[in-house]
Protein backbone atom coordinates (compact mmCIF):
# COMPACT_ATOMS: atom_id res chain seq x y z
CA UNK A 1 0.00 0.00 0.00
CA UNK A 2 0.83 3.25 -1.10
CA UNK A 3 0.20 6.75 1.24
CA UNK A 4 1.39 9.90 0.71
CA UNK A 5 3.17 12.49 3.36
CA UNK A 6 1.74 15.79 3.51
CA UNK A 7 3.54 19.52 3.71
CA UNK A 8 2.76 18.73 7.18
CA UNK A 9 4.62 15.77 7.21
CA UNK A 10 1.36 13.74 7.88
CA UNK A 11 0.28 10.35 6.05
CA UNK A 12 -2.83 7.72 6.26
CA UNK A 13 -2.64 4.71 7.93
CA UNK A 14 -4.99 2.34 5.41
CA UNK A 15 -7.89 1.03 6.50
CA UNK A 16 -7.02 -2.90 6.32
CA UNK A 17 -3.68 -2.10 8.54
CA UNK A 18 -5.65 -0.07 10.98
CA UNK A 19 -7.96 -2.92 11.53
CA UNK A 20 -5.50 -5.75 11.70
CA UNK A 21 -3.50 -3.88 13.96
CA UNK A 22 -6.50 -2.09 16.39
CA UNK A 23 -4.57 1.14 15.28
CA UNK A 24 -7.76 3.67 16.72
CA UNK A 25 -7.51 7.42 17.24
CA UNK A 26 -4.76 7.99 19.61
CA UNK A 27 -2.98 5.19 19.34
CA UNK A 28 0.77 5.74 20.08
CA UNK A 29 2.75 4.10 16.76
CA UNK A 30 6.98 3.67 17.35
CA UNK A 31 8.94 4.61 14.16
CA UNK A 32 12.00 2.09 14.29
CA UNK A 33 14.24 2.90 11.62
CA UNK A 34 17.71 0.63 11.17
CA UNK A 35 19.49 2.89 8.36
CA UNK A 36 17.42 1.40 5.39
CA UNK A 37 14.16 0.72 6.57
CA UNK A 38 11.85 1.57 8.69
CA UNK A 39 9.24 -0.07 10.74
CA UNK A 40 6.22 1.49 12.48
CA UNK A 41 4.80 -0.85 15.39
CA UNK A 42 1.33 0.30 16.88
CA UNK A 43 2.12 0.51 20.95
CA UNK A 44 -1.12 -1.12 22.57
CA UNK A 45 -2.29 1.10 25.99
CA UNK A 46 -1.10 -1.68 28.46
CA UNK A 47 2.58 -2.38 26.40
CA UNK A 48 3.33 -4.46 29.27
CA UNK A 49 0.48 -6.61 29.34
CA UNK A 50 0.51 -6.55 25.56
CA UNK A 51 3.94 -8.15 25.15
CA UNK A 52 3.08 -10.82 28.09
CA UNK A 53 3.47 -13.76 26.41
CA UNK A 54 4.61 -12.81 23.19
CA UNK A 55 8.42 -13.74 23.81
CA UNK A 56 8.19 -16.52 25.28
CA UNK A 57 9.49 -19.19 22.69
CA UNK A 58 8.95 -17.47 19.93
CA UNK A 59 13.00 -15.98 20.14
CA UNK A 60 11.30 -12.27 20.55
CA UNK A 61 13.18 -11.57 23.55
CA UNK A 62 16.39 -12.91 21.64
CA UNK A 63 15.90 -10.66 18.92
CA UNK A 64 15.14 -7.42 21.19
CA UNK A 65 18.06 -7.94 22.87
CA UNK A 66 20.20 -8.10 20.14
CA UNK A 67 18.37 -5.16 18.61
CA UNK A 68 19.10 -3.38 21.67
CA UNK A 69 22.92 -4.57 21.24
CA UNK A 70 23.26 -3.03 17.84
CA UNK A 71 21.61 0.62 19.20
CA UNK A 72 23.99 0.88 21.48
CA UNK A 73 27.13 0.64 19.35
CA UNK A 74 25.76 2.74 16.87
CA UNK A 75 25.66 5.71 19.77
């Protein structure tokens, strides 16, 4: 899907993704940009009891932590 950024530096969030993702008004969205792409991940209310469960076996946790790794010896 193609969006478009305004003068404002505003852009549309498509329909489908918003209701895949429960992206409502207000919903706080984290830009995560590594250099050559970026990724925007919709922050549920309760991020805490959102990600309960979510790294357990799946290698999440892994993966954060190695993010986390990299973002620190960037600077």
């Amino acid at each position: 899907m193609v969006t478009t950024v305004s003068r404002k530096g505003q852009t549309v969030v498509p329909a489908d993704i918003r209701l895949q993702f429960h992206i409502a008004s207000n919903t706080k969205l984290d830009w995560i940009s590594d250099g050559e792409t970026i990724r925007v991940i919709p922050i549920p209310v309760d991020a805490i009891g959102g990600a309960k469960g979510i790294a357990r076996g799946s290698g999440l946790s892994r993966t954060l932590r190695e993010e986390r790794r990299q973002e620190r010896s960037r600077g």
